[in-house]
N, C-alpha and C. Protein backbone atom coordinates (compact mmCIF):
# COMPACT_ATOMS: atom_id res chain seq x y z
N UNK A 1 0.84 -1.18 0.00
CA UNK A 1 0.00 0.00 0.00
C UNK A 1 0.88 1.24 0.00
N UNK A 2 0.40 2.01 -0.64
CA UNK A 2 1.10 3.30 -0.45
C UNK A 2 0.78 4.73 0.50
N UNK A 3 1.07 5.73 0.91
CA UNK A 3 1.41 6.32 2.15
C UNK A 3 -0.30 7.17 1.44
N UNK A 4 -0.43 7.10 0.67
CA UNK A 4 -1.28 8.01 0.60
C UNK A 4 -2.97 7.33 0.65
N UNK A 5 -2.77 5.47 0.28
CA UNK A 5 -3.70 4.79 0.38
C UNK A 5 -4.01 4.33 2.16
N UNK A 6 -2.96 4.66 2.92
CA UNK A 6 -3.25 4.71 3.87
C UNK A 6 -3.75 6.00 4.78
N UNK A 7 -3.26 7.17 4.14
CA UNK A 7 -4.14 8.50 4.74
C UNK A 7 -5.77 8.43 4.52
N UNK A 8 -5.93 7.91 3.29
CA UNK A 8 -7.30 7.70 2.90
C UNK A 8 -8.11 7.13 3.73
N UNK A 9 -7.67 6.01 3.83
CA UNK A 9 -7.96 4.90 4.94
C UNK A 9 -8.67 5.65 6.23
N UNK A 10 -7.16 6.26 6.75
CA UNK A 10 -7.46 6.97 8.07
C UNK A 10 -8.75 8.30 7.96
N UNK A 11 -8.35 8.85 7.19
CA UNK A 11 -9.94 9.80 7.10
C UNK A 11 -10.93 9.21 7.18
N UNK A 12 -11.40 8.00 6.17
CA UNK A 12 -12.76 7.71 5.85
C UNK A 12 -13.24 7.23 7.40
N UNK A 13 -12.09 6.32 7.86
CA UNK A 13 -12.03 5.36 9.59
C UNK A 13 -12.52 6.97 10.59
N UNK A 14 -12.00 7.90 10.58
CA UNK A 14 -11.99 8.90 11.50
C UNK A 14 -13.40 9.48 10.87
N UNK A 15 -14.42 9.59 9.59
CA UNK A 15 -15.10 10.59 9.63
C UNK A 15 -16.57 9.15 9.92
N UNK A 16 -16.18 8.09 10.25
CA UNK A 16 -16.99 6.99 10.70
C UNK A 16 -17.39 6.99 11.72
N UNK A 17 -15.75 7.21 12.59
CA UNK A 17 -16.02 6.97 14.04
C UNK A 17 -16.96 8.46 14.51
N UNK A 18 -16.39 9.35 14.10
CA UNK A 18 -16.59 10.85 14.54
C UNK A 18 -18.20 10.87 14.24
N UNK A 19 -18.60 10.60 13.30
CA UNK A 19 -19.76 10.21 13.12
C UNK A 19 -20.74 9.40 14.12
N UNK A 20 -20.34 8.42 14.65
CA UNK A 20 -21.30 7.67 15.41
C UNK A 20 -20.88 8.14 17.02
N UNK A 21 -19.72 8.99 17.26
CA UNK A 21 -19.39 9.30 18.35
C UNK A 21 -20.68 10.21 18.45
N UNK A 22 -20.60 11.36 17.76
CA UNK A 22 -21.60 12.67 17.70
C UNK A 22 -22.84 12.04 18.06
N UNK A 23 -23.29 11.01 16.64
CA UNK A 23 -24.95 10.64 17.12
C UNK A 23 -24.86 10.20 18.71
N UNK A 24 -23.89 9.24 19.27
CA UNK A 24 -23.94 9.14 20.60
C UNK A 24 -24.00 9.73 21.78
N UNK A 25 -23.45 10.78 21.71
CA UNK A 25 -23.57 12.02 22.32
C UNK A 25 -24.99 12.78 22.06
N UNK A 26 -25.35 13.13 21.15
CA UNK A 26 -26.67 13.45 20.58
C UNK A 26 -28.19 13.16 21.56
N UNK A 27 -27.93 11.88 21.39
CA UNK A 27 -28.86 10.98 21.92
C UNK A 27 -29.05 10.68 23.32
N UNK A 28 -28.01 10.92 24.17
CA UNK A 28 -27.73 10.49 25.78
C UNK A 28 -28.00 12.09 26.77
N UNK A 29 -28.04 13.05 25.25
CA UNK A 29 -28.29 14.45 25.62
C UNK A 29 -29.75 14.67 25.42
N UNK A 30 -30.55 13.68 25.02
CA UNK A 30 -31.72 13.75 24.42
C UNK A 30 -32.11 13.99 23.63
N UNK A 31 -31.60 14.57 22.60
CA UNK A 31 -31.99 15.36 21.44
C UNK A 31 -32.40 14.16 19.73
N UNK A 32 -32.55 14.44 18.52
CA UNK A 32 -33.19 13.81 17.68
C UNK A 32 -31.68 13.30 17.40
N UNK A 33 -31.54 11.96 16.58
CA UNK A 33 -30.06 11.70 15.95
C UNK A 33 -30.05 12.15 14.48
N UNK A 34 -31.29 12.41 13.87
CA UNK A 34 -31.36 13.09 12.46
C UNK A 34 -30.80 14.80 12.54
N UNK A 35 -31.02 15.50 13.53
CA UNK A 35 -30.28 16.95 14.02
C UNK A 35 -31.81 17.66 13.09
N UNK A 36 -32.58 17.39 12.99
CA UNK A 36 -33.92 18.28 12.75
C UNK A 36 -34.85 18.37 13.80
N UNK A 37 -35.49 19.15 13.36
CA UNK A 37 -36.77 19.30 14.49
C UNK A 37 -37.92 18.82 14.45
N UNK A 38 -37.88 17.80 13.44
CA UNK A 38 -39.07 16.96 13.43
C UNK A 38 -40.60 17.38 13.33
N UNK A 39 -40.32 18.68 12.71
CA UNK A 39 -41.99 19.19 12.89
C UNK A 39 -42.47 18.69 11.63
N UNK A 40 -41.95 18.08 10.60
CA UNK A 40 -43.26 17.30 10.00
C UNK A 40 -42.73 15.69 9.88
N UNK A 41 -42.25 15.30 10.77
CA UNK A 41 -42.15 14.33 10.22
C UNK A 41 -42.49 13.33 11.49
N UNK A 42 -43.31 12.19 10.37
CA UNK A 42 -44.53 11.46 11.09
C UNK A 42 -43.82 9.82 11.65
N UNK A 43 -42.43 9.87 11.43
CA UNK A 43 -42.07 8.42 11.47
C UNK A 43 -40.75 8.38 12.41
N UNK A 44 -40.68 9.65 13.02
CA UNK A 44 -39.38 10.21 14.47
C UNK A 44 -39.91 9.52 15.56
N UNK A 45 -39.27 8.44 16.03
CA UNK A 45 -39.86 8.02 17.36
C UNK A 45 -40.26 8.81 18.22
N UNK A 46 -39.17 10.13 18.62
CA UNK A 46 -38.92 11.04 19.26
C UNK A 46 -40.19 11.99 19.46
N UNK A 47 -40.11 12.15 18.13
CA UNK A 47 -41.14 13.47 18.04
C UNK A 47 -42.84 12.76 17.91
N UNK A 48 -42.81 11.35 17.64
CA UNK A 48 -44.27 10.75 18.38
C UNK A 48 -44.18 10.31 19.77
N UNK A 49 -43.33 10.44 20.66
CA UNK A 49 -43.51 9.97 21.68
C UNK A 49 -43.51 11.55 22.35
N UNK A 50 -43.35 12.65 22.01
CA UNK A 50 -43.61 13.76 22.51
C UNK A 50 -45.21 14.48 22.24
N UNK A 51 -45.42 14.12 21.27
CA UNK A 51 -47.01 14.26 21.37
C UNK A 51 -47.90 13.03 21.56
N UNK A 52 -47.64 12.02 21.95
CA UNK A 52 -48.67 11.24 22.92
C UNK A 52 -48.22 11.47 24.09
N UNK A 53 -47.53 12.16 24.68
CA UNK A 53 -47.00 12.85 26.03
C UNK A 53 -48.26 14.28 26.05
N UNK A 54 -48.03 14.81 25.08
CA UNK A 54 -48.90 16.09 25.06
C UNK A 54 -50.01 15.74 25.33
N UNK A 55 -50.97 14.88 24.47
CA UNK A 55 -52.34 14.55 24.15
C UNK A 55 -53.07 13.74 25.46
């Protein structure tokens, strides 16, 4: 392999991890893991379990 097939490597590995780190964090903070606000959308666990809370 060459030095540059291994930088590659390391980015794609780092924008994976960094990725599922964030949603993890995201989520333990409470918030949606999509990063929207869910006002129309009918299939967010999140945002149906906040209005059968309301109702």
């Amino acid at each position: 392999m060459k030095p540059i097939d291994v930088i590659i490597i390391l980015v794609v590995v780092g924008v994976i991890v960094g990725t599922v780190v964030l949603s993890v964090i995201r989520k333990k903070k409470g918030k949606t893991a999509c990063g929207c606000d869910c006002a129309s959308c009918s299939s967010c666990p999140h945002c149906n379990a906040k209005d059968s809370k309301e109702s």
